[in-house]
Protein backbone atom coordinates (compact mmCIF):
# COMPACT_ATOMS: atom_id res chain seq x y z
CA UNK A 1 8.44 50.98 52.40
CA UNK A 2 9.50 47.28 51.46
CA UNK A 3 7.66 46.66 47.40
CA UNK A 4 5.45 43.74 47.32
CA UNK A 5 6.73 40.49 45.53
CA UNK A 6 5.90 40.41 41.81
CA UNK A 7 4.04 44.21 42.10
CA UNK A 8 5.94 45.33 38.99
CA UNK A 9 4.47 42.26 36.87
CA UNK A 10 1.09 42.82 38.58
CA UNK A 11 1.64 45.92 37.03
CA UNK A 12 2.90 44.72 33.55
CA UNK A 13 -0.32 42.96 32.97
CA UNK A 14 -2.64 45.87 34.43
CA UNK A 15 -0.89 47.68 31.67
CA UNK A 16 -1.01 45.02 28.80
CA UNK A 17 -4.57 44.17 29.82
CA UNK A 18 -5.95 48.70 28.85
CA UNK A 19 -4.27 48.20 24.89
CA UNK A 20 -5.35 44.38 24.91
CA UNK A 21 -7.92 43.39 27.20
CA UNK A 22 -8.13 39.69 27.89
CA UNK A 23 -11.27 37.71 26.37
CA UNK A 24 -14.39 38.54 27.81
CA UNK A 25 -15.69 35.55 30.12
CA UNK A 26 -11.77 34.40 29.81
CA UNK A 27 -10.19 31.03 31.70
CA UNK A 28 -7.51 32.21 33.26
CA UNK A 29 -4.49 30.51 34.01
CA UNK A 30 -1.96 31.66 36.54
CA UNK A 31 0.45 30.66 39.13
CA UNK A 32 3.68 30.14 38.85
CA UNK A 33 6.13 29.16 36.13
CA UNK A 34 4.58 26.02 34.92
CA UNK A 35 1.77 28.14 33.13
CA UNK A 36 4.46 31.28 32.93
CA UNK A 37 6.56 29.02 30.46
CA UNK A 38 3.67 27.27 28.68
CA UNK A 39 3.64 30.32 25.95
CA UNK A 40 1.44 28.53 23.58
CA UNK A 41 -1.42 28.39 25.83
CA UNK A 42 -3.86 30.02 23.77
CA UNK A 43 -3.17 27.56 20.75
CA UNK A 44 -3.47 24.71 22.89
CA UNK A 45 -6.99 25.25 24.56
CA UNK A 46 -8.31 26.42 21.13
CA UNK A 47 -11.17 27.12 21.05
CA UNK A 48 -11.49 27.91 24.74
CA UNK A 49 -10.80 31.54 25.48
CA UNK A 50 -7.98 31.85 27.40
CA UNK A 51 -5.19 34.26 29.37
CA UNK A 52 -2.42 33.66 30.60
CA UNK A 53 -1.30 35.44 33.85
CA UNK A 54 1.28 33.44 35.51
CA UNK A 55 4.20 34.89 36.92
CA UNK A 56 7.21 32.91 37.69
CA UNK A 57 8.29 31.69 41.27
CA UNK A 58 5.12 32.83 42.62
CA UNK A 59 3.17 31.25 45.71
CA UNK A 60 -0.17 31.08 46.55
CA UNK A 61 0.36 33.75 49.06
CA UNK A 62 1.66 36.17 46.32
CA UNK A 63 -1.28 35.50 44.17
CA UNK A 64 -4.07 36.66 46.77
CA UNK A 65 -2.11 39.53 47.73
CA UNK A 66 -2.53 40.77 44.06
CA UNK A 67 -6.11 39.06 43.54
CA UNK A 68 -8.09 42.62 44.25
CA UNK A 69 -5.50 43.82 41.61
C-alpha cells in the first residue's frame, strides 16, 4: 500500500492534540509552510485563540484528504 502524503504529521498532531488539546472554539491556521514557519503565531494573534496546524509543502489536495482526520 503506497502511505498518504504528510499521514505521519497528520498523525503528529492527532497525538500532540490528546496531552494538549488545541483551544476550544480555536482559529486554526494551516496550509503549507508559510503558517508552518510562522512559530510565533499564538503571540501574534493575542488574544485570539489560535492553533497552528500547517504542514510544510502541502497542497490543498493534501489538506482535504486529512480534513475527516
Amino acid at each position: 500500500a503506497q502511505e498518504v502524503r504528510f499521514a505521519s504529521a497528520i498523525d503528529a498532531f492527532l497525538a500532540a492534540d490528546r496531552s494538549a488539546p488545541p483551544p476550544r472554539r480555536g482559529i486554526l491556521f494551516i496550509g503549507s509552510s508559510i503558517f508552518r514557519q510562522w512559530t510565533g503565531v499564538s503571540a501574534d494573534m493575542a488574544p485570539l485563540p489560535v492553533f497552528n496546524r500547517a504542514f510544510g509543502g502541502s497542497r490543498t489536495t493534501d489538506l482535504l484528504t486529512h480534513l475527516d482526520r
